[in-house]
Protein backbone atom coordinates (compact mmCIF):
# COMPACT_ATOMS: atom_id res chain seq x y z
CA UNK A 1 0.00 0.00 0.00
CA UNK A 2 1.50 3.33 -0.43
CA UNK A 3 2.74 5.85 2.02
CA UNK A 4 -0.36 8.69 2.43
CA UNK A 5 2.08 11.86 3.40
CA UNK A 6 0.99 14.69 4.89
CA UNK A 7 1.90 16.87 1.80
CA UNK A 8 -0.42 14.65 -0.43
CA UNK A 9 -3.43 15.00 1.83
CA UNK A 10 -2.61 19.16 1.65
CA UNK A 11 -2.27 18.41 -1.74
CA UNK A 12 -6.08 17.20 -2.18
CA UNK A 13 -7.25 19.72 0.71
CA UNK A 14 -6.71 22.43 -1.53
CA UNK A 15 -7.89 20.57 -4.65
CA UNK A 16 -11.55 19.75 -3.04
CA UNK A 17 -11.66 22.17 -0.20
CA UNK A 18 -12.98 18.80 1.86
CA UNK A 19 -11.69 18.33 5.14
CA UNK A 20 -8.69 16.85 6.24
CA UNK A 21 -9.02 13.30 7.22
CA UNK A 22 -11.47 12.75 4.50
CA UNK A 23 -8.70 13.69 2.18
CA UNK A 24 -6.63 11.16 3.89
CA UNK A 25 -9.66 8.55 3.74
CA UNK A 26 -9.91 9.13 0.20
CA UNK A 27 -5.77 8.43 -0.53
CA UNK A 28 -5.95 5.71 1.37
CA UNK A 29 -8.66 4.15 -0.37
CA UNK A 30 -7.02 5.33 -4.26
CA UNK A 31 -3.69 3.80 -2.41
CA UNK A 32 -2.42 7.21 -3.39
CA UNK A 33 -3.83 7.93 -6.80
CA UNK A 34 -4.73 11.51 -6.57
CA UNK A 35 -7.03 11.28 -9.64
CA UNK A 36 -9.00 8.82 -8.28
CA UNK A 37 -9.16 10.08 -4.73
CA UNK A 38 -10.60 13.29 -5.95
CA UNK A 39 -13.09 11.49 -7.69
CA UNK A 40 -13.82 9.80 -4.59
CA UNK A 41 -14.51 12.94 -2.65
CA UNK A 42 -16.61 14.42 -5.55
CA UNK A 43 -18.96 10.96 -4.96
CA UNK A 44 -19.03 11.70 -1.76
CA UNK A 45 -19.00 14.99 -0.85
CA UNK A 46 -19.92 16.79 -4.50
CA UNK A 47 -17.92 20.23 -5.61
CA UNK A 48 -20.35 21.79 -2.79
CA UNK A 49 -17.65 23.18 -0.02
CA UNK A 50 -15.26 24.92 -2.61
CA UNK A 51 -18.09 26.76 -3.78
CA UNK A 52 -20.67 27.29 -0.56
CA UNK A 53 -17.61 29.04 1.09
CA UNK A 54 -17.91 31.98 -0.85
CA UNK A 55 -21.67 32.56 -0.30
CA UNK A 56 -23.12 35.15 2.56
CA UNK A 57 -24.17 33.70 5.89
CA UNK A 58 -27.17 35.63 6.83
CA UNK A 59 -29.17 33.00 8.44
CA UNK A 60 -28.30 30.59 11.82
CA UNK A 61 -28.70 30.33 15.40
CA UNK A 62 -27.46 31.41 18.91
CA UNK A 63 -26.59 28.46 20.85
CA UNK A 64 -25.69 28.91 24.67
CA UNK A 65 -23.85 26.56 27.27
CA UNK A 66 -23.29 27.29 31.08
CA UNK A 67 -21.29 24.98 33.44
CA UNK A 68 -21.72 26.39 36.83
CA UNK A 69 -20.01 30.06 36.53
CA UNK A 70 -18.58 29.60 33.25
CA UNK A 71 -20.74 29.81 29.87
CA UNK A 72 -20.77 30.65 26.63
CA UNK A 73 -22.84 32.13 23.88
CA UNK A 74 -22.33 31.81 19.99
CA UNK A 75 -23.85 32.95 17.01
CA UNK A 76 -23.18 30.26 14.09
CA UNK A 77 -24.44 31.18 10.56
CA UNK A 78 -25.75 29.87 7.39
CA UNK A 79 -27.18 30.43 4.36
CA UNK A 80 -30.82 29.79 4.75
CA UNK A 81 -33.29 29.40 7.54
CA UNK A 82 -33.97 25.74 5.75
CA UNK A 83 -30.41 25.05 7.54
CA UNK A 84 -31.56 26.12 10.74
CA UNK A 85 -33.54 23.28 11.16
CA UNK A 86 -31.18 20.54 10.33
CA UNK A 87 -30.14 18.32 12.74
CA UNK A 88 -26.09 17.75 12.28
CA UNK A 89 -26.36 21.91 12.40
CA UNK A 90 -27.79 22.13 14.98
CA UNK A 91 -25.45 19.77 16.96
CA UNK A 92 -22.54 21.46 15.55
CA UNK A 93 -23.70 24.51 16.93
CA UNK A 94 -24.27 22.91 20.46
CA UNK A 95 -21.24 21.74 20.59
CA UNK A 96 -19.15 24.39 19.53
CA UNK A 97 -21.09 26.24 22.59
CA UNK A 98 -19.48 23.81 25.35
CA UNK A 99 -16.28 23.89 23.63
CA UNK A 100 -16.14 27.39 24.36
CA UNK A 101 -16.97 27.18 27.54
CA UNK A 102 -14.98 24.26 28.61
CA UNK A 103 -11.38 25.50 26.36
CA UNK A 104 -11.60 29.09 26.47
CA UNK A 105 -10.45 29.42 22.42
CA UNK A 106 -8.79 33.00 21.59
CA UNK A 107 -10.91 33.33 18.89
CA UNK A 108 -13.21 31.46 15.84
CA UNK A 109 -9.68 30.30 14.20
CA UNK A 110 -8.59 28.95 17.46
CA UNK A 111 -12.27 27.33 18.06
CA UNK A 112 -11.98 25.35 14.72
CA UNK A 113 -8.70 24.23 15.85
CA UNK A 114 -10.24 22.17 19.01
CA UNK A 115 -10.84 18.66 18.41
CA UNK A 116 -14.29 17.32 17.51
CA UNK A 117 -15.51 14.49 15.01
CA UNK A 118 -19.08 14.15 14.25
CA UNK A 119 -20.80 12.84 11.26
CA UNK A 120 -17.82 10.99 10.75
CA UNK A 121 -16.12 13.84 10.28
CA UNK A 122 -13.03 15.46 12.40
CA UNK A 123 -10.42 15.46 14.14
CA UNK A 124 -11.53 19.25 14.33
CA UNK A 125 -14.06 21.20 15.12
CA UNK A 126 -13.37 22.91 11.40
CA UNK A 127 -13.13 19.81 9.52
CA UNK A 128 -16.59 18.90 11.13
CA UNK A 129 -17.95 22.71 9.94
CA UNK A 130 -15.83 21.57 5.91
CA UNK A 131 -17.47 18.22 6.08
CA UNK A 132 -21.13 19.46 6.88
CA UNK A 133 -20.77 22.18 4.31
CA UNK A 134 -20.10 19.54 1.69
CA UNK A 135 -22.72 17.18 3.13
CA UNK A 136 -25.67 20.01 3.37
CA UNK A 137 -24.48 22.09 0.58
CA UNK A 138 -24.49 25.35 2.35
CA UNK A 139 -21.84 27.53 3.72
CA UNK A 140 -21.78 27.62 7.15
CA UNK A 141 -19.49 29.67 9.72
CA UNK A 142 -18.91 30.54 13.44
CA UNK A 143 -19.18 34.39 13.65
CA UNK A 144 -18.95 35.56 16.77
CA UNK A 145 -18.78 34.46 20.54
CA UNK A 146 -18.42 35.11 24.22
CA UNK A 147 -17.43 33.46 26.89
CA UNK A 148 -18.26 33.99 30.69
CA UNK A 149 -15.82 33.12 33.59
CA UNK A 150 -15.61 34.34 36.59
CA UNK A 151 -17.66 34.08 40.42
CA UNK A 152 -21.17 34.90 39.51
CA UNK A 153 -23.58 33.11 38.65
CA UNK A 154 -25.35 32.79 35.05
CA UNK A 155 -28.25 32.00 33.11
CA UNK A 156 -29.36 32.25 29.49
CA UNK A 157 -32.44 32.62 27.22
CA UNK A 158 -33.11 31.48 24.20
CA UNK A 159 -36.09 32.91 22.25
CA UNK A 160 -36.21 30.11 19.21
CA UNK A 161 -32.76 29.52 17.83
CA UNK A 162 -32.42 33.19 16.53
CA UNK A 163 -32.14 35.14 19.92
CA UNK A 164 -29.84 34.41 22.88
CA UNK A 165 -28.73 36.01 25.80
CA UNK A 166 -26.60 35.37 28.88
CA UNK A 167 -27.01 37.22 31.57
CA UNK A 168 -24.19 37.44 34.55
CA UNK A 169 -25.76 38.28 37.94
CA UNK A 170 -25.82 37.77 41.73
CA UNK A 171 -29.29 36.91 44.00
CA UNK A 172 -32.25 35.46 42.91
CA UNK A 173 -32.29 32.96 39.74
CA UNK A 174 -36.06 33.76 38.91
CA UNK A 175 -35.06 37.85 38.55
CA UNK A 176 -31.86 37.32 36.54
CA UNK A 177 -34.37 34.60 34.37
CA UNK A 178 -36.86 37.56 33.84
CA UNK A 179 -34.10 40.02 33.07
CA UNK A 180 -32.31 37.70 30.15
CA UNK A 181 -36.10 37.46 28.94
CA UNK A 182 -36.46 41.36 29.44
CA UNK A 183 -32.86 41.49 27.29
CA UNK A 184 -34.18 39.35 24.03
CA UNK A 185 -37.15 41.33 23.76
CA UNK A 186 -35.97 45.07 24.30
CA UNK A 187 -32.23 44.63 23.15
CA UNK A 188 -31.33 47.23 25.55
CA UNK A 189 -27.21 48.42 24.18
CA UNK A 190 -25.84 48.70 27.67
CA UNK A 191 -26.19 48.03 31.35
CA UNK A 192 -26.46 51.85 32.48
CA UNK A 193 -26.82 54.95 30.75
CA UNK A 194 -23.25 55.76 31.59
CA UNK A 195 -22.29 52.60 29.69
CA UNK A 196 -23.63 53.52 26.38
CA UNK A 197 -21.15 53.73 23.74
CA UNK A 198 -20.07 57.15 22.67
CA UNK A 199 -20.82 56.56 19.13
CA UNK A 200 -24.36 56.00 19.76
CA UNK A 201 -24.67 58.91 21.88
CA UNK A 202 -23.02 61.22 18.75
CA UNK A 203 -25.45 59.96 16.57
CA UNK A 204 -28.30 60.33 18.34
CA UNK A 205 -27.42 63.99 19.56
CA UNK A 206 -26.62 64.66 15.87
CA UNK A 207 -30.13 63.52 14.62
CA UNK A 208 -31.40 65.90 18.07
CA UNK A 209 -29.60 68.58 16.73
CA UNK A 210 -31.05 68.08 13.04
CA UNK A 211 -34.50 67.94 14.41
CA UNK A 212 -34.14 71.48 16.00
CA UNK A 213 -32.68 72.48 13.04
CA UNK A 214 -35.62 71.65 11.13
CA UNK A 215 -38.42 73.28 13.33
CA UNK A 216 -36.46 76.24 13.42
CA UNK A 217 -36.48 76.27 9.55
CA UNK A 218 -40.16 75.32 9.71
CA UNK A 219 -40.84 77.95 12.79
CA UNK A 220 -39.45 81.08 10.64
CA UNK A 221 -41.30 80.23 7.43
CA UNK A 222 -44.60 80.43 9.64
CA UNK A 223 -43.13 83.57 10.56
CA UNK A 224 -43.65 82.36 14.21
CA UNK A 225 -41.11 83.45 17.30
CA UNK A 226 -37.89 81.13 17.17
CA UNK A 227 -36.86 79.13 20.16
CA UNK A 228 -33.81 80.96 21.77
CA UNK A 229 -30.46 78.84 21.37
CA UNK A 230 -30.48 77.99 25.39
CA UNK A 231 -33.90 76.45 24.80
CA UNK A 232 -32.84 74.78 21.69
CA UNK A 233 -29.79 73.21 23.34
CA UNK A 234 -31.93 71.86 26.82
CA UNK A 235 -33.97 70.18 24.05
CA UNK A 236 -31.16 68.81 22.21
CA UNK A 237 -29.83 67.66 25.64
CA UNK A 238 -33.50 65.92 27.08
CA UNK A 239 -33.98 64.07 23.43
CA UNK A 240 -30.15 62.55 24.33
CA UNK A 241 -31.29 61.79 27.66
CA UNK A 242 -34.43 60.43 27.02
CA UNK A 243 -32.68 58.31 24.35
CA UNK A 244 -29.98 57.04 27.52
CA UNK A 245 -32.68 56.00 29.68
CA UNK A 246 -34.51 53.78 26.51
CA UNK A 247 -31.66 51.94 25.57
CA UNK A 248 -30.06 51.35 28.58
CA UNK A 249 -31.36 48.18 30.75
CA UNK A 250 -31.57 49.71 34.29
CA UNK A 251 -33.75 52.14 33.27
CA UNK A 252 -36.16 50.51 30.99
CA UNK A 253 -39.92 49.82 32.29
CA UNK A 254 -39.56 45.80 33.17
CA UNK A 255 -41.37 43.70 30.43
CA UNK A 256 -43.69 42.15 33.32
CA UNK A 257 -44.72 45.18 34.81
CA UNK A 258 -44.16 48.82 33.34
CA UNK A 259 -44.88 50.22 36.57
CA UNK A 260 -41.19 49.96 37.70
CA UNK A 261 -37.87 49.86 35.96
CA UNK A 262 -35.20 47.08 35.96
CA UNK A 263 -33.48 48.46 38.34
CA UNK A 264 -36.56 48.49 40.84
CA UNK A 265 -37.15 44.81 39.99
CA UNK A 266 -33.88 43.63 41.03
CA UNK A 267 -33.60 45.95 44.07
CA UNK A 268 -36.76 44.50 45.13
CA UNK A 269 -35.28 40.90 44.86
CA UNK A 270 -32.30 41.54 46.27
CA UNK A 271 -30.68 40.92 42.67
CA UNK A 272 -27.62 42.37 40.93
CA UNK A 273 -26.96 42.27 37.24
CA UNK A 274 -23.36 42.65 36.19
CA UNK A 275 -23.29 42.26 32.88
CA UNK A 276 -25.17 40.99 29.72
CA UNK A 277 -25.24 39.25 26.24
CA UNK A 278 -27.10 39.76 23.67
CA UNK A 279 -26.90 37.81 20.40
CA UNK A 280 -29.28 38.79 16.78
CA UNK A 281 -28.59 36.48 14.26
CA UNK A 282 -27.09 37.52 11.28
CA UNK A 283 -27.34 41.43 13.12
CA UNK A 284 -25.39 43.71 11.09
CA UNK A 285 -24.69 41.08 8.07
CA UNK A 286 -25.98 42.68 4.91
CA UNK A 287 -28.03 40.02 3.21
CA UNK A 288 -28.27 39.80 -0.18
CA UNK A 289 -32.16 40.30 -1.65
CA UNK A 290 -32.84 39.14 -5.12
CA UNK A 291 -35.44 41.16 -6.87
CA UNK A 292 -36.87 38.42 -9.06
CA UNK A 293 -39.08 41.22 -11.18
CA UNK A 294 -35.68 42.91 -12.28
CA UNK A 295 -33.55 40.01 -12.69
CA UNK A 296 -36.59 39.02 -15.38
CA UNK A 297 -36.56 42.30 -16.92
CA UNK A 298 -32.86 42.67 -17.52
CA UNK A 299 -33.64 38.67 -19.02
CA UNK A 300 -36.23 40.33 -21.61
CA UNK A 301 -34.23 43.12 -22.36
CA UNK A 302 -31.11 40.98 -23.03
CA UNK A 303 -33.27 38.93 -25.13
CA UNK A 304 -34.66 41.39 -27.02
CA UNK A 305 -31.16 43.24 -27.92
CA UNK A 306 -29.83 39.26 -29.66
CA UNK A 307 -32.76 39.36 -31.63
């Protein structure tokens, strides 16, 4: 039999895009015929990886995993929402969770690097993602993740497979529950007002600012008395504020009861929050639309300039 070297399974890696030790299966079984082990793959696997890896990642779902005081939450991506239902996906994306949580990976590159088989795929946790690809036919990925370690204690919420949250806290299990809840449906940005990024707090001065602008524009073609700038910039300065106490999670009117804040909710169960996760799928991925009327048009029109 011949000797399968490392440099001949690279060889058909980058060939077939198909992960490693398939590559290797495949030599072993052409006894090193490269030809024929490609073929192999192509039987098995199709020309689908090569070409799903290219292809936007819109879709997916937020898996979670907590251990005690250390957790994890990850947003894993595909294609379509067809995916999203499939089983091996779905695994993968478990999985990937508690190897977060339990290996503490630097990043998605380092994740991939951990070892996992599934499928009959592996010895990674990226030749499992490879593998699937080929097997489902869609591109899949690992976007984004983080990972919880410390002395408090945590719980999560997931709302389907497309929202999930983690939320860090001391006290009461049942108010830190209702808070991760309170989190997936009012995607508060920050913690407290004073934790708001300074970006979002530009912007939303600068659309305050443009708004004055406006019905000052709007005041002296009514020929009406204009607001003097002191009163102009005290508005500017209550829509910012106003803005603050919306977004941030402290101050928001509790979900259950919009009587009393957040804040008054966990005071009143003797409950601390100290931090929070919120995962969106596919939340600032620009996903491609097809217009099916245009794409027809530009069909007719091509048509029409052959004949």
């Amino acid at each position: 039999m011949a000797a399968i070297t490392a440099s001949m399974v690279g060889e058909l890696r980058a060939k077939t895009d198909a992960p490693m030790m398939e590559c290797k299966k495949a030599l072993t079984e052409a006894e090193g015929n490269m030809e024929k082990a490609e073929e192999l793959l192509r039987v098995k696997l199709g020309n689908k990886a090569g070409k799903a890896a290219s292809r936007v990642t819109a879709e997916g779902v937020v898996a979670a995993s907590i251990a005690g005081t250390t957790g994890a939450l990850l947003e894993v991506n595909c294609e379509t929402d067809f995916v999203t239902k499939n089983d091996s996906f779905l695994q993968l994306a478990r999985a990937a969770a508690e190897l977060i949580a339990k290996n503490n990976p630097a990043d998605v590159a380092a994740l991939g690097a951990l070892p996992y088989s599934q499928d009959g795929f592996g010895p990674t946790l990226e030749d499992v993602r490879r593998g699937l690809i080929g097997k489902i036919g869609e591109n899949m990925s690992f976007r984004r993740f983080k990972r919880f370690d410390g002395s408090n204690k945590l719980v999560s919420y997931l709302h389907g497979t497309r929202i999930g949250v983690i939320v860090e806290y001391t006290g009461d299990e049942v108010a830190a529950k209702d808070v991760a809840m309170h989190v997936a449906a009012m995607k508060p940005v920050s913690l407290a007002s004073s934790d708001v990024p300074e970006e979002l707090i530009a912007k939303e001065r600068a659309v305050a600012t443009g708004k004055a602008e406006e019905d000052r524009k709007t005041a002296e073609a009514a020929g009406k008395p204009v607001q003097s700038a002191e009163i102009v910039a005290k508005r500017i300065e209550g829509g910012v504020q106003k803005y603050l106490k919306e977004v941030s999670l402290l101050n928001q009117s509790f979900v259950k009861n919009d009587k009393q804040t957040v804040e008054q909710m966990l005071k009143a169960a003797n409950t601390q929050v100290k931090s929070f996760t919120l995962y969106v799928v596919g939340e600032g991925i620009e996903k491609k639309t097809d217009d099916f009327a245009a794409e027809v048009a530009a069909q007719v029109a091509a048509a029409r300039q052959a004949a």
